[in-house]
C-alpha atoms as a PDB file:
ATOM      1  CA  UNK A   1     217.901 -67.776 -26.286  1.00  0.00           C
ATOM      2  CA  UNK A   2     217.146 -66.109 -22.974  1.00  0.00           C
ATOM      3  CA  UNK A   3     219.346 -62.989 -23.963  1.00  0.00           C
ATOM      4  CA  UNK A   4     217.584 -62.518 -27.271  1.00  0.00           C
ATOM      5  CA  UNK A   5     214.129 -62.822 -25.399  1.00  0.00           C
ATOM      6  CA  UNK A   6     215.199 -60.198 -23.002  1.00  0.00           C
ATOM      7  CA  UNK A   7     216.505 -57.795 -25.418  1.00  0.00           C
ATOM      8  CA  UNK A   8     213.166 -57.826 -27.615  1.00  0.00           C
ATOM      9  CA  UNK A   9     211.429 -57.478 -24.215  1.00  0.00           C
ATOM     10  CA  UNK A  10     213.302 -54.680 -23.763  1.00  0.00           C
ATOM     11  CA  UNK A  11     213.292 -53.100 -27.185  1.00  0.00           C
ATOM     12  CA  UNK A  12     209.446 -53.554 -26.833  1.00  0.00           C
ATOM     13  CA  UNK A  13     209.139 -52.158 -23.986  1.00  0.00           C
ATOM     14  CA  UNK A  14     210.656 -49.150 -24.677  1.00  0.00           C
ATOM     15  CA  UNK A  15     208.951 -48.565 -27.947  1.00  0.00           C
ATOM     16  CA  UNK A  16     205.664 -48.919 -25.896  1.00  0.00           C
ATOM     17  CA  UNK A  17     207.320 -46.381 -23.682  1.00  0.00           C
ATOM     18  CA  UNK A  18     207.527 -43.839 -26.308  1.00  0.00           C
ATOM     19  CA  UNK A  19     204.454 -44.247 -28.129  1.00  0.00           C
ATOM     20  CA  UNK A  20     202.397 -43.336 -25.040  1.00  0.00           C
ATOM     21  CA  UNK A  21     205.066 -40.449 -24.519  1.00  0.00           C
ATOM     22  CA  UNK A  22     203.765 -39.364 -27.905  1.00  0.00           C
ATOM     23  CA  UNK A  23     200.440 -40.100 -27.181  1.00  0.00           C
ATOM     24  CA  UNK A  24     200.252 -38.608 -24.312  1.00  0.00           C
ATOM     25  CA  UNK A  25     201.977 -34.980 -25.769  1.00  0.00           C
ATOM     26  CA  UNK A  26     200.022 -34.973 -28.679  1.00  0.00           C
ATOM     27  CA  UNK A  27     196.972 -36.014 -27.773  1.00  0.00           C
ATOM     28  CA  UNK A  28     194.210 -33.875 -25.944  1.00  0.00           C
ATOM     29  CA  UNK A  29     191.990 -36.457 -25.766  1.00  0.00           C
ATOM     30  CA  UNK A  30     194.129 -38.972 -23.761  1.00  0.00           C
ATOM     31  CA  UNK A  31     194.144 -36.933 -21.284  1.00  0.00           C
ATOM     32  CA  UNK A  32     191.012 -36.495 -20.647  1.00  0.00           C
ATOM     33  CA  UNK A  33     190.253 -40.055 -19.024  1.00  0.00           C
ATOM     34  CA  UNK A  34     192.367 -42.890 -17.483  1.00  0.00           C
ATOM     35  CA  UNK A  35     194.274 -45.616 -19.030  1.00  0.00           C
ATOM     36  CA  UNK A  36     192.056 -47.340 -21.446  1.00  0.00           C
ATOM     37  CA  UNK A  37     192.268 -50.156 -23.734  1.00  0.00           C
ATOM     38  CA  UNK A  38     194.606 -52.435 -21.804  1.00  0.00           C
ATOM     39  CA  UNK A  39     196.050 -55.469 -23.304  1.00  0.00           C
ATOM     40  CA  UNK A  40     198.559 -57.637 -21.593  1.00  0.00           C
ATOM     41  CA  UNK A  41     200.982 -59.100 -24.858  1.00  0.00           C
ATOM     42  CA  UNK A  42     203.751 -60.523 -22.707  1.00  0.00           C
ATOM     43  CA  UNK A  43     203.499 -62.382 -19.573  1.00  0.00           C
ATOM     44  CA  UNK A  44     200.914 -62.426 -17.159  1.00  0.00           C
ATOM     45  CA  UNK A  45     198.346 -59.715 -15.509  1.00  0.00           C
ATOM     46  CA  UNK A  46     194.725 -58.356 -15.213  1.00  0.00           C
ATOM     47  CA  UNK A  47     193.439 -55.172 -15.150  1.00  0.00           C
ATOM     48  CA  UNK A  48     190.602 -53.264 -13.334  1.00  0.00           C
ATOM     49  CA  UNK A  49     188.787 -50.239 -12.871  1.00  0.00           C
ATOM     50  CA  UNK A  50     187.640 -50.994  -8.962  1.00  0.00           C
ATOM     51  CA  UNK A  51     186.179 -47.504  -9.254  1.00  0.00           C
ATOM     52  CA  UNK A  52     186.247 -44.646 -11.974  1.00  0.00           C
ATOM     53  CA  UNK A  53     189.026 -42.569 -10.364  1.00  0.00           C
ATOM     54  CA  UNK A  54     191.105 -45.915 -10.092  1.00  0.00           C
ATOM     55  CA  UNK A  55     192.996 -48.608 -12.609  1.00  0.00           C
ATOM     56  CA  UNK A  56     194.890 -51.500 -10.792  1.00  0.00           C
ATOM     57  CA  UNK A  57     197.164 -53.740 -12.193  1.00  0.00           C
ATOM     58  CA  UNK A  58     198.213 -56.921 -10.768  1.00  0.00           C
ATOM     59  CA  UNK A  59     200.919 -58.693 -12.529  1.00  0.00           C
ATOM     60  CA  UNK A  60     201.319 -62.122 -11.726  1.00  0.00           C
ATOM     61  CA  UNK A  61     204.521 -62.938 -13.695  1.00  0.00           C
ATOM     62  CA  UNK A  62     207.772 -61.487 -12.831  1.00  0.00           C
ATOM     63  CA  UNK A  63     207.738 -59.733 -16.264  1.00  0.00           C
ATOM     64  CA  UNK A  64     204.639 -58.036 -18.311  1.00  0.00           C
ATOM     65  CA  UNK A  65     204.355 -55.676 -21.403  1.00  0.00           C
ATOM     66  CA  UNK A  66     200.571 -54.446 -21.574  1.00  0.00           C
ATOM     67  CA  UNK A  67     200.004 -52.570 -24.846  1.00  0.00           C
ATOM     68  CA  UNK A  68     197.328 -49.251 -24.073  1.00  0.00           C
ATOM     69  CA  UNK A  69     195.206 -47.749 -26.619  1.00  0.00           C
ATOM     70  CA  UNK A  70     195.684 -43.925 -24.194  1.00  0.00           C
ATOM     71  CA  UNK A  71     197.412 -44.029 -20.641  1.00  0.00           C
ATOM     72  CA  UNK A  72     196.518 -40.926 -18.919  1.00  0.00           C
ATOM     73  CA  UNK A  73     196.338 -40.014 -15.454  1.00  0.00           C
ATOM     74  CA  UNK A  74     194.145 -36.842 -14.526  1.00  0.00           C
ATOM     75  CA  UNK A  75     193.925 -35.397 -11.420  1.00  0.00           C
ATOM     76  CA  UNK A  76     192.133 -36.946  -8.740  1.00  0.00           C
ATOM     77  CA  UNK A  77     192.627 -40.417 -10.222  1.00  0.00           C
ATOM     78  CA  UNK A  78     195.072 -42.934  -9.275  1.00  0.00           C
ATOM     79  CA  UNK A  79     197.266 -45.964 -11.385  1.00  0.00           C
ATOM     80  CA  UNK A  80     198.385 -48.729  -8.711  1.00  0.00           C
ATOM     81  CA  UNK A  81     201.132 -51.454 -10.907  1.00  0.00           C
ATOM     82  CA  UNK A  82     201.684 -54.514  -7.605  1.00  0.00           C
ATOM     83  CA  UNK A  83     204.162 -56.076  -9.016  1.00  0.00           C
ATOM     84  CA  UNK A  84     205.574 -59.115  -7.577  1.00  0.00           C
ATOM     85  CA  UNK A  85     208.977 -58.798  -7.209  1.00  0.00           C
ATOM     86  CA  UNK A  86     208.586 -54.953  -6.204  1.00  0.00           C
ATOM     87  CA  UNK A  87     210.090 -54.324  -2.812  1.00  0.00           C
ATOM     88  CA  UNK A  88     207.741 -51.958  -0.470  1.00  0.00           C
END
């Protein structure tokens, strides 16, 4: 059970991937603002917007899969991910 629960994590994962790939090539107006619309579907996280130039995400489960309706990242702005199994 664990391997097929990794491998749709990881199918899923990638077709988020590519969808904001395509969004992000296609689409003029995601890139005119910052990540929007986040919506953690697997595992455990909150985002915020501490300031308009900033998005943090703090994951609190060793694995996450947040669904965006446009992830952009324009100059001047910053996207932190603290993950908790990330070595600094």
């Amino acid at each position: 059970m664990k391997r097929a629960t990794s491998g749709l994590l990881k199918g899923r994962l990638l077709a988020t991937s590519a969808l904001v790939a395509t969004a992000l090539l296609v689409s003029p107006v995601a890139r005119a603002g910052g990540p929007s619309g986040g919506s953690v579907a697997v595992g455990s996280a909150t985002i915020s917007t501490p300031n308009a130039n900033k998005t943090v995400v703090d994951q609190s489960s060793n694995k996450a899969l947040i669904n965006w309706n446009s992830f952009s990242i324009p100059n001047g702005s910053s996207v932190v991910f603290n993950q908790p199994t990330a070595i600094r």
